[in-house]
N, C-alpha and C. Protein backbone atom coordinates (compact mmCIF):
# COMPACT_ATOMS: atom_id res chain seq x y z
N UNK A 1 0.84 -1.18 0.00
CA UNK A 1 0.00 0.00 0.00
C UNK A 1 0.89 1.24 0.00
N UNK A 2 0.67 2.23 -1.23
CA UNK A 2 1.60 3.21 -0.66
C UNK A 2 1.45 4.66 0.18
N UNK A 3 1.96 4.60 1.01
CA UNK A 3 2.06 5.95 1.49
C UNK A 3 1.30 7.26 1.16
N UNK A 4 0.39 7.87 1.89
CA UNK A 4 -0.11 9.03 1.12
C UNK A 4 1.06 10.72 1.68
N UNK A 5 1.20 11.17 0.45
CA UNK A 5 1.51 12.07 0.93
C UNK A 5 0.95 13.15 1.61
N UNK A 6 2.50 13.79 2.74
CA UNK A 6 1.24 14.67 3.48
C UNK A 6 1.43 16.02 2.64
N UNK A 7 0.29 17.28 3.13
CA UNK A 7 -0.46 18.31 2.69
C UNK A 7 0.73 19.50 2.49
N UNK A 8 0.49 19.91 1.70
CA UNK A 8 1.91 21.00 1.75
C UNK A 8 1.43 22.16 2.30
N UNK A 9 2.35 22.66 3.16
CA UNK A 9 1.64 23.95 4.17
C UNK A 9 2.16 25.07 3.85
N UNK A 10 3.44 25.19 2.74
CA UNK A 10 4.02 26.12 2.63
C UNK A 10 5.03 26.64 2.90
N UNK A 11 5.55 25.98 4.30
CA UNK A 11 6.48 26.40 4.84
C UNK A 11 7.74 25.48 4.43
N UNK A 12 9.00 25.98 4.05
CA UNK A 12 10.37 25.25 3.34
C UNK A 12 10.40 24.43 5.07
N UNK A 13 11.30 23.38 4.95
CA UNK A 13 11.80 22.72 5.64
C UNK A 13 13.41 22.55 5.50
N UNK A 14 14.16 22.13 6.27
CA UNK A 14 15.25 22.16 6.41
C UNK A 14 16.52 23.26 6.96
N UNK A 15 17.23 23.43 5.84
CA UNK A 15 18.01 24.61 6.07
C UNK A 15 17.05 25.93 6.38
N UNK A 16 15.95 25.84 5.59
CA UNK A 16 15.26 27.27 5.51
C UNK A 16 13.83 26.65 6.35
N UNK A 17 14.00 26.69 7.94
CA UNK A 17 13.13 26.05 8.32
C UNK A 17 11.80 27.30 8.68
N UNK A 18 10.69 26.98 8.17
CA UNK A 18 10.01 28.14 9.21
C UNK A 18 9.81 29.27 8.04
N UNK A 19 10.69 29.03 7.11
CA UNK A 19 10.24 30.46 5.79
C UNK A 19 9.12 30.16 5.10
N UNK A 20 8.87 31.42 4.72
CA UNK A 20 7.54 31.15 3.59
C UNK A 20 7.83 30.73 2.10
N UNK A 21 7.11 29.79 1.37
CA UNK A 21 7.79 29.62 0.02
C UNK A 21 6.32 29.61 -0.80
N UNK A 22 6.89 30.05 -2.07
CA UNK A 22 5.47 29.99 -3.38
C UNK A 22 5.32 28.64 -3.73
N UNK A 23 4.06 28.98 -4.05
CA UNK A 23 3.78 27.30 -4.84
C UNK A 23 4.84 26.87 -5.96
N UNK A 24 4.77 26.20 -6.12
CA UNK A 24 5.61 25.41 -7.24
C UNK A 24 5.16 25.76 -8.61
N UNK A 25 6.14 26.37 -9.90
CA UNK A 25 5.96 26.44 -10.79
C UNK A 25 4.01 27.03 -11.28
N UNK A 26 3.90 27.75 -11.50
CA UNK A 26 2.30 27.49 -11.52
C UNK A 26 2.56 28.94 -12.26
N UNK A 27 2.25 29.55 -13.11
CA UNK A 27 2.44 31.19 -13.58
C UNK A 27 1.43 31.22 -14.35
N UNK A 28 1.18 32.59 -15.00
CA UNK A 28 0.02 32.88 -15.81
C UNK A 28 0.61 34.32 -16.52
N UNK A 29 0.64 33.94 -17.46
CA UNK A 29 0.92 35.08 -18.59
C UNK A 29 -0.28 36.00 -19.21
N UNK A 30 -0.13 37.15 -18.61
CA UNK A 30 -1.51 38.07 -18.49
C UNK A 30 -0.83 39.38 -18.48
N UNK A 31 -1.47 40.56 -18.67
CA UNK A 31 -0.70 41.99 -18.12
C UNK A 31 -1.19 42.51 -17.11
N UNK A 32 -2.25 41.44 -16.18
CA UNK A 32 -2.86 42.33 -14.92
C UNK A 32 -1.99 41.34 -13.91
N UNK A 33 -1.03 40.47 -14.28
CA UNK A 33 -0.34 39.39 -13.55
C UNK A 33 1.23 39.38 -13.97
N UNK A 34 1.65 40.00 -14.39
CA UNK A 34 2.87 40.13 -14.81
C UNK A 34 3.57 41.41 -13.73
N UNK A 35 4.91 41.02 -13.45
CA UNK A 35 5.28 41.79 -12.44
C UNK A 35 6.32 43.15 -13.42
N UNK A 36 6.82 43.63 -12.52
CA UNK A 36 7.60 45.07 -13.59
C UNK A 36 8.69 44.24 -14.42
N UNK A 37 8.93 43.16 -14.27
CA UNK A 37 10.10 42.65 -15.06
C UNK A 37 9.60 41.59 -16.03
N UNK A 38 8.09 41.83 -16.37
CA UNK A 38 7.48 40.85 -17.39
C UNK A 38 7.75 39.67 -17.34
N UNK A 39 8.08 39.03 -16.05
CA UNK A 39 8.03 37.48 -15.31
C UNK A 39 6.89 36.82 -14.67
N UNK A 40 6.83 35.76 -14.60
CA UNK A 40 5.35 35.08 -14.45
C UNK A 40 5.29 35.28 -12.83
N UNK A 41 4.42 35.53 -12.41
CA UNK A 41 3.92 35.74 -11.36
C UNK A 41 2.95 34.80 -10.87
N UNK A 42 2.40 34.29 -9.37
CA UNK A 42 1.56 33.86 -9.02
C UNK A 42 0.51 33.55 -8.71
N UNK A 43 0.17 35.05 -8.50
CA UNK A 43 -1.92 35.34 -8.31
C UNK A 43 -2.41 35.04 -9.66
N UNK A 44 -3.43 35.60 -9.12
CA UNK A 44 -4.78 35.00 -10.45
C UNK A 44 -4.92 36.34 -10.67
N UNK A 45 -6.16 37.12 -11.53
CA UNK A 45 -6.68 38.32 -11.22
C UNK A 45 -6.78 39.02 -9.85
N UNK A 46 -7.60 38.25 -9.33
CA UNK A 46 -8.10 38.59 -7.93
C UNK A 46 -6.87 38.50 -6.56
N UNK A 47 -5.86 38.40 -7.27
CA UNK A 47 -4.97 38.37 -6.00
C UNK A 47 -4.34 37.03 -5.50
N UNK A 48 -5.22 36.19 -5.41
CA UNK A 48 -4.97 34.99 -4.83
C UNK A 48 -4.51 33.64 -5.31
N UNK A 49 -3.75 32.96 -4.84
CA UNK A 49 -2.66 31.84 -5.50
C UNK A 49 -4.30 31.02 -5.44
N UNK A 50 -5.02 30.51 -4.53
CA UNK A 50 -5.80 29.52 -4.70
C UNK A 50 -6.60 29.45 -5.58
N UNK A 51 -7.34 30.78 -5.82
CA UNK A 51 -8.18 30.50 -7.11
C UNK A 51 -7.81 30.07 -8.15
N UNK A 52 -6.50 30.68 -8.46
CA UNK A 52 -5.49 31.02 -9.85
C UNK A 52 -5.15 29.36 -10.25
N UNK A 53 -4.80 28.34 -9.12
CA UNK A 53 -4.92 27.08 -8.87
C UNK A 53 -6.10 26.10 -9.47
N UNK A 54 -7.29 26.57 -8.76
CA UNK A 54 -8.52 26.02 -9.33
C UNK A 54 -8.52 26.37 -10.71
N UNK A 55 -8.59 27.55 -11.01
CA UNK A 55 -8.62 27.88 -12.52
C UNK A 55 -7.97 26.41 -13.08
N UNK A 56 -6.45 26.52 -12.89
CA UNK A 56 -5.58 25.56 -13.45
C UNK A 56 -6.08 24.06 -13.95
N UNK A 57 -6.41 23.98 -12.34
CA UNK A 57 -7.26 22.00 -12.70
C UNK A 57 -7.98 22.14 -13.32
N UNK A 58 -9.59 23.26 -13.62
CA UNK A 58 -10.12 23.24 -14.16
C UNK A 58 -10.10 23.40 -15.84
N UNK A 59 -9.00 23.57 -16.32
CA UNK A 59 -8.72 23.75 -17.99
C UNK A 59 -9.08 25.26 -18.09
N UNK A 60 -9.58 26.22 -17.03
CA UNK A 60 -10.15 27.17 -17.60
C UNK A 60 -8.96 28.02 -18.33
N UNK A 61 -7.95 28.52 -18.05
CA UNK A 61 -6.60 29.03 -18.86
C UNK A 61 -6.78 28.80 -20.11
N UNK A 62 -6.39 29.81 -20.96
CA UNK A 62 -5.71 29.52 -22.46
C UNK A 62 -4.51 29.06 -22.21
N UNK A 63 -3.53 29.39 -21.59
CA UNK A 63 -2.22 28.63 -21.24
C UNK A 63 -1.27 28.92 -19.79
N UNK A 64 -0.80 27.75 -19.74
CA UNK A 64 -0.35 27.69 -18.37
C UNK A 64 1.51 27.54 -18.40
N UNK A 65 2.31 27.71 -18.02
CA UNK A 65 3.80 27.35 -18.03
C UNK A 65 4.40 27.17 -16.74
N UNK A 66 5.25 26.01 -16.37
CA UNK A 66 6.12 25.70 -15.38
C UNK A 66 7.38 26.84 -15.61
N UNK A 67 7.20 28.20 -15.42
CA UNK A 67 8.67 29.05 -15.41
C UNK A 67 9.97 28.75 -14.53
N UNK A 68 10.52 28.34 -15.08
CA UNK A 68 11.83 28.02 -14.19
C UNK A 68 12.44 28.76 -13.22
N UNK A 69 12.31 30.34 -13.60
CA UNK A 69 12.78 31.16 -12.89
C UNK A 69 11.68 31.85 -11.07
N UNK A 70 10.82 31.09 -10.70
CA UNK A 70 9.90 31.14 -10.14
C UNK A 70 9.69 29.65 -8.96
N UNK A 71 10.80 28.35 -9.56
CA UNK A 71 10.72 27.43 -8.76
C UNK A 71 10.67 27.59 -7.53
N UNK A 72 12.30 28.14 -7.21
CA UNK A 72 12.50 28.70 -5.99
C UNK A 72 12.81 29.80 -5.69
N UNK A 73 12.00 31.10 -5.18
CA UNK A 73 12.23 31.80 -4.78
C UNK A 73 12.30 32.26 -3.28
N UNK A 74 13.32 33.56 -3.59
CA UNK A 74 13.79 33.92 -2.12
C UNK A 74 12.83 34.50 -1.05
N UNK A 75 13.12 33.73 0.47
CA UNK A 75 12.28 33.80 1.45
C UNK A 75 12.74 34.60 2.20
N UNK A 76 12.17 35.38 3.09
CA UNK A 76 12.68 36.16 4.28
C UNK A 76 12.70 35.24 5.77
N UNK A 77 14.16 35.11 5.93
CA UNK A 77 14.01 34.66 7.14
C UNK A 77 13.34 34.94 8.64
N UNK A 78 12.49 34.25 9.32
CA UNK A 78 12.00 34.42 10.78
C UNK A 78 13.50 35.24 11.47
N UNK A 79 13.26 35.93 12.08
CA UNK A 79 13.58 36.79 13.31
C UNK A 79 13.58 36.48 14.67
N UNK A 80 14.02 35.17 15.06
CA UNK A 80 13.82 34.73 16.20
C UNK A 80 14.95 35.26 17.63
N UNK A 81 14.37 36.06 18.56
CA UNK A 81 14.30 36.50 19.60
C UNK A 81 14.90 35.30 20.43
N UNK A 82 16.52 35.58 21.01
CA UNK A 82 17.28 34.90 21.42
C UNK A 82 16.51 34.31 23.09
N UNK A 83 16.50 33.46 23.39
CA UNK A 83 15.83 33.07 24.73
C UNK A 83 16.79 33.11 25.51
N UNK A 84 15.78 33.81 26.98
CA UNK A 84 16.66 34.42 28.00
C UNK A 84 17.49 33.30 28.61
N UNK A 85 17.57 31.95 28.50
CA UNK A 85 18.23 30.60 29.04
C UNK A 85 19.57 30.89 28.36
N UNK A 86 19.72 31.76 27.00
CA UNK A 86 20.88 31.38 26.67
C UNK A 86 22.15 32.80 27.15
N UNK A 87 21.65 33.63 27.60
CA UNK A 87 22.53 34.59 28.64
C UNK A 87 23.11 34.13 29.88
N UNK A 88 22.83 33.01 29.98
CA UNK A 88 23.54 32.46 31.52
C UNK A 88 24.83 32.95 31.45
N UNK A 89 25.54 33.00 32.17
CA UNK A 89 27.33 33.27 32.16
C UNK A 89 27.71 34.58 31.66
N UNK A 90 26.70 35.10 31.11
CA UNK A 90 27.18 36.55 30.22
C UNK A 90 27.30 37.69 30.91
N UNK A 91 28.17 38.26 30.88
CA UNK A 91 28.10 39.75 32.01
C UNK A 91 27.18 40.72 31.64
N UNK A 92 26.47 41.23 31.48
CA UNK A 92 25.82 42.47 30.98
C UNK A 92 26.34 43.77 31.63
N UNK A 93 26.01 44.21 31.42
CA UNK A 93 26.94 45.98 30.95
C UNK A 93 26.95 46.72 32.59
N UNK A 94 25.69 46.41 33.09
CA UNK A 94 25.17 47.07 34.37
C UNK A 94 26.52 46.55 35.51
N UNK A 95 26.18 44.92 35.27
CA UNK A 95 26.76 44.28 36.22
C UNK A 95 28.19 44.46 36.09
N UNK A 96 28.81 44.44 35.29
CA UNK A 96 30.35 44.46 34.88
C UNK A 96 30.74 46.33 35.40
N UNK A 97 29.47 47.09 34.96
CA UNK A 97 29.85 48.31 35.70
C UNK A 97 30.33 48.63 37.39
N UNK A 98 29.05 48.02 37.69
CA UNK A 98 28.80 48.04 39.30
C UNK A 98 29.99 46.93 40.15
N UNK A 99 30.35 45.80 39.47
CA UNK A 99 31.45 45.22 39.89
C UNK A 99 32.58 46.41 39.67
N UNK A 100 33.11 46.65 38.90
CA UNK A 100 33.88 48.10 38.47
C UNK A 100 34.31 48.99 39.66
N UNK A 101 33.36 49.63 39.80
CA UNK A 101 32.91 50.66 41.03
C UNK A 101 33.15 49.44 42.51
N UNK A 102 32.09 48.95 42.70
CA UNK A 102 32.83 48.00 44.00
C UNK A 102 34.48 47.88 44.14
N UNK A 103 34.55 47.38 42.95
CA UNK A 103 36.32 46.68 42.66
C UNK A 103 37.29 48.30 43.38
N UNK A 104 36.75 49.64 42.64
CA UNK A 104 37.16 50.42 43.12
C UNK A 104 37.81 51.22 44.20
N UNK A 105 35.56 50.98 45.07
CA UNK A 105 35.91 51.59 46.06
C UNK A 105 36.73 50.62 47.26
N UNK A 106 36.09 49.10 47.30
CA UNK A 106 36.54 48.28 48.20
C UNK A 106 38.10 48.28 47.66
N UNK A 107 38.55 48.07 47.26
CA UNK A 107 39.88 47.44 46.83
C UNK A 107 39.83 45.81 46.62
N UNK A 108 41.08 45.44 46.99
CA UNK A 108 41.25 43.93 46.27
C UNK A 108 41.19 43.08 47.82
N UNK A 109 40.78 41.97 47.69
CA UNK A 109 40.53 40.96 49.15
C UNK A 109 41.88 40.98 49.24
N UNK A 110 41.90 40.20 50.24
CA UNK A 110 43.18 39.99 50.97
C UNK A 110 44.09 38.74 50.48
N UNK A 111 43.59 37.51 49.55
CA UNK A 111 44.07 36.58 48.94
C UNK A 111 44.83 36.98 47.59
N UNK A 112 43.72 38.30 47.06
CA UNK A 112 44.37 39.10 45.69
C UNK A 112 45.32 39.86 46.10
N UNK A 113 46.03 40.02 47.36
CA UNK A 113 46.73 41.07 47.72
C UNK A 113 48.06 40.00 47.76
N UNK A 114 47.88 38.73 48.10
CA UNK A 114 48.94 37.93 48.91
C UNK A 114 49.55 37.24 47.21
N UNK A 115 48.21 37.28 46.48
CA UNK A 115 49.06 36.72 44.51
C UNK A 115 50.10 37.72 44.27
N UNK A 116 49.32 39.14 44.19
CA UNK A 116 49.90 40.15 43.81
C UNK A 116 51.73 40.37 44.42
N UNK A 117 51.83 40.01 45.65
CA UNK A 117 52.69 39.79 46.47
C UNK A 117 54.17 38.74 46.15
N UNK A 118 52.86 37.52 45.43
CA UNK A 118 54.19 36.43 45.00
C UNK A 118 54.20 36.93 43.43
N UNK A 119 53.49 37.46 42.83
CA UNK A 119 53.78 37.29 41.63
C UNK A 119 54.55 38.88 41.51
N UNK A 120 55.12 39.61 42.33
CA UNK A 120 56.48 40.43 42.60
C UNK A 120 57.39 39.80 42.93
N UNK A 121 57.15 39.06 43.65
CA UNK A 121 58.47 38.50 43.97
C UNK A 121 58.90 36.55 43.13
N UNK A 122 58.44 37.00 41.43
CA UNK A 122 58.26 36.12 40.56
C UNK A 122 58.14 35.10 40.87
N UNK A 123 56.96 34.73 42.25
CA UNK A 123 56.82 33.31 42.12
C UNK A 123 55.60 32.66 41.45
N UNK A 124 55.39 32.70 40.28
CA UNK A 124 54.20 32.40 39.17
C UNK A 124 53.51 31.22 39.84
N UNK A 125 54.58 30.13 39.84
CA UNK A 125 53.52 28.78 40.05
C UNK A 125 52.61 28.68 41.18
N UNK A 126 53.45 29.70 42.62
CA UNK A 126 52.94 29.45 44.10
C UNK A 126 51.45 30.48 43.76
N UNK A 127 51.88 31.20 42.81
CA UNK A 127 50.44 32.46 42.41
C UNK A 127 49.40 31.65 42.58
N UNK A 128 49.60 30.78 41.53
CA UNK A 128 48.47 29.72 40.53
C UNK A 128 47.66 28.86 41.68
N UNK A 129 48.73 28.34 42.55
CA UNK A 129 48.25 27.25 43.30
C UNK A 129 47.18 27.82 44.28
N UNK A 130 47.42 29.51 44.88
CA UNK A 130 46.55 30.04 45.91
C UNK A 130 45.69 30.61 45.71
N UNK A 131 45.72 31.25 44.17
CA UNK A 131 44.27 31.18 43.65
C UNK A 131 43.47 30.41 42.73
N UNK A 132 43.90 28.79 42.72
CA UNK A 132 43.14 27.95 42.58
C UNK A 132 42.82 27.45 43.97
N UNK A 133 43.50 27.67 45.20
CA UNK A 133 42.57 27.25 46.66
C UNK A 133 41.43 28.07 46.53
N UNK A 134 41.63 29.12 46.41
CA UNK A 134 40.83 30.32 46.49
C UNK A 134 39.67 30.33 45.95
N UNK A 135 39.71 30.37 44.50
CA UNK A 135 38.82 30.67 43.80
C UNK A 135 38.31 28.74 43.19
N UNK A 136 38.78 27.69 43.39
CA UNK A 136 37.90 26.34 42.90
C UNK A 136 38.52 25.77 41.85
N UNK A 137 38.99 26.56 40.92
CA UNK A 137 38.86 25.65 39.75
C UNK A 137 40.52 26.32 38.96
N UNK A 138 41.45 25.67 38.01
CA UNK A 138 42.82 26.53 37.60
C UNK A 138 42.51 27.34 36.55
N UNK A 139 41.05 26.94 35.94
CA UNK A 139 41.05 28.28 35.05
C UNK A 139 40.48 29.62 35.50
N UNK A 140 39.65 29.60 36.61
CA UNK A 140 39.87 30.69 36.95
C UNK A 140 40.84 31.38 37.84
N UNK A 141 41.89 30.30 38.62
CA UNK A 141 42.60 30.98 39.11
C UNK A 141 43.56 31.50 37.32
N UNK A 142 44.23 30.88 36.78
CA UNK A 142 44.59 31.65 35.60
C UNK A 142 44.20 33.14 35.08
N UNK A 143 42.89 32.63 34.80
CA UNK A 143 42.04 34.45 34.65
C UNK A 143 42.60 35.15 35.57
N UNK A 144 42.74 35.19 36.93
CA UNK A 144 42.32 35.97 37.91
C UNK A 144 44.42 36.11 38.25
N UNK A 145 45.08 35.70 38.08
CA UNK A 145 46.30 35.84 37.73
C UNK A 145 46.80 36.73 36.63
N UNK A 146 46.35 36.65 35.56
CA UNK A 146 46.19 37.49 34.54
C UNK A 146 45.88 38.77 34.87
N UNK A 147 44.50 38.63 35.62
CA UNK A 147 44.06 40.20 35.72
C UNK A 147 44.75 41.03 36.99
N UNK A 148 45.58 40.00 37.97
CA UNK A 148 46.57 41.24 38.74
C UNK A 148 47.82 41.29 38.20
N UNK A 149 48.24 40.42 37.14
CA UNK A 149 49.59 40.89 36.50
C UNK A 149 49.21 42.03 36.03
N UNK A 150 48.15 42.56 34.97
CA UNK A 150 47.85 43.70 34.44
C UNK A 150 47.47 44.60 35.64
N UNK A 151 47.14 44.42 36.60
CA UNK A 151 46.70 45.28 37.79
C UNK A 151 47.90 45.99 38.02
N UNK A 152 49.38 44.83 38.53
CA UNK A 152 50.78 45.21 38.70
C UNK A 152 51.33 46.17 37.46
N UNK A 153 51.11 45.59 36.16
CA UNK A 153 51.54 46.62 34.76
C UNK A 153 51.04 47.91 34.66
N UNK A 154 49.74 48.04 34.92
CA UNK A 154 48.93 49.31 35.33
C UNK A 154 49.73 50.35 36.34
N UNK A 155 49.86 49.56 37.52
CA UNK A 155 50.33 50.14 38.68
C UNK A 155 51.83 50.79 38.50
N UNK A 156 52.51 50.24 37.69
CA UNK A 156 54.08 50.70 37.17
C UNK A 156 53.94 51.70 36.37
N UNK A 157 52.42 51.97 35.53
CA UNK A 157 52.98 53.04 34.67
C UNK A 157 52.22 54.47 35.25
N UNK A 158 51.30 54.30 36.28
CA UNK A 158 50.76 55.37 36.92
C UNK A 158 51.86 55.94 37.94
């Protein structure tokens, strides 16, 4: 038994998921249906692909053509509005400010004071090790090594 196919809704699938697409090949050579570039177009008189359709099955046309240039045409892609799940981890502007200002007025803890300390007196690796106690994990002690070497580079040229 074979398979019936399902209903075509219009919408492309795949790469172009979610776009709108024209019917397939279907044109009508008329001058109230012809677009400014004298290419076959889709409506009927009245505007609408469905009638223009019925016409078709029905023989009513003097003539009908599959235009090649009309198979596939270009869709405007959906505009989809990024979901707030995917900002996790991201600093936004406010927060990175207001850390800023804190960072400022408080100054640096007392563990950022004791890196800053070995990493003058070039001991890099002992840096690494106390702010990975510190902070959990070696890539952020790394980051956070980084950002008082530049704290120290800063501090030399003021």
């Amino acid at each position: 038994m074979a398979k019936e196919a399902a209903p075509r809704t219009g919408l492309a699938v795949g790469i172009n998921k979610g776009h709108t697409e024209a019917v397939n090949g279907v044109g009508r050579q008329d001058d109230s249906d012809n677009d400014d570039n004298g290419r076959w177009t889709m409506q009927g008189r009245d505007g609408r692909v469905e009638n223009l359709l019925k016409r078709v099955e029905g023989y009513q046309l003097p003539c009908f053509v599959f235009a090649p240039d009309i198979l596939l045409r270009k869709t405007t892609p959906r505009v989809v509005k990024p979901r707030v799940s995917r900002t996790k981890g991201h600093l936004s502007k406010r927060t990175a400010f207001v850390r800023d200002i804190v960072k400022e007025v408080a100054g640096l803890a007392p563990y950022e004071r004791r890196v800053i300390e070995l990493l003058r007196n070039s001991k890099d690796k002992r840096a690494r090790k106390l702010a990975k106690k510190r902070l959990g994990t070696f890539g952020r002690a790394k980051r956070k090594v980084d950002e008082l070497t530049r704290v120290i580079a800063e501090s030399r040229r003021h």
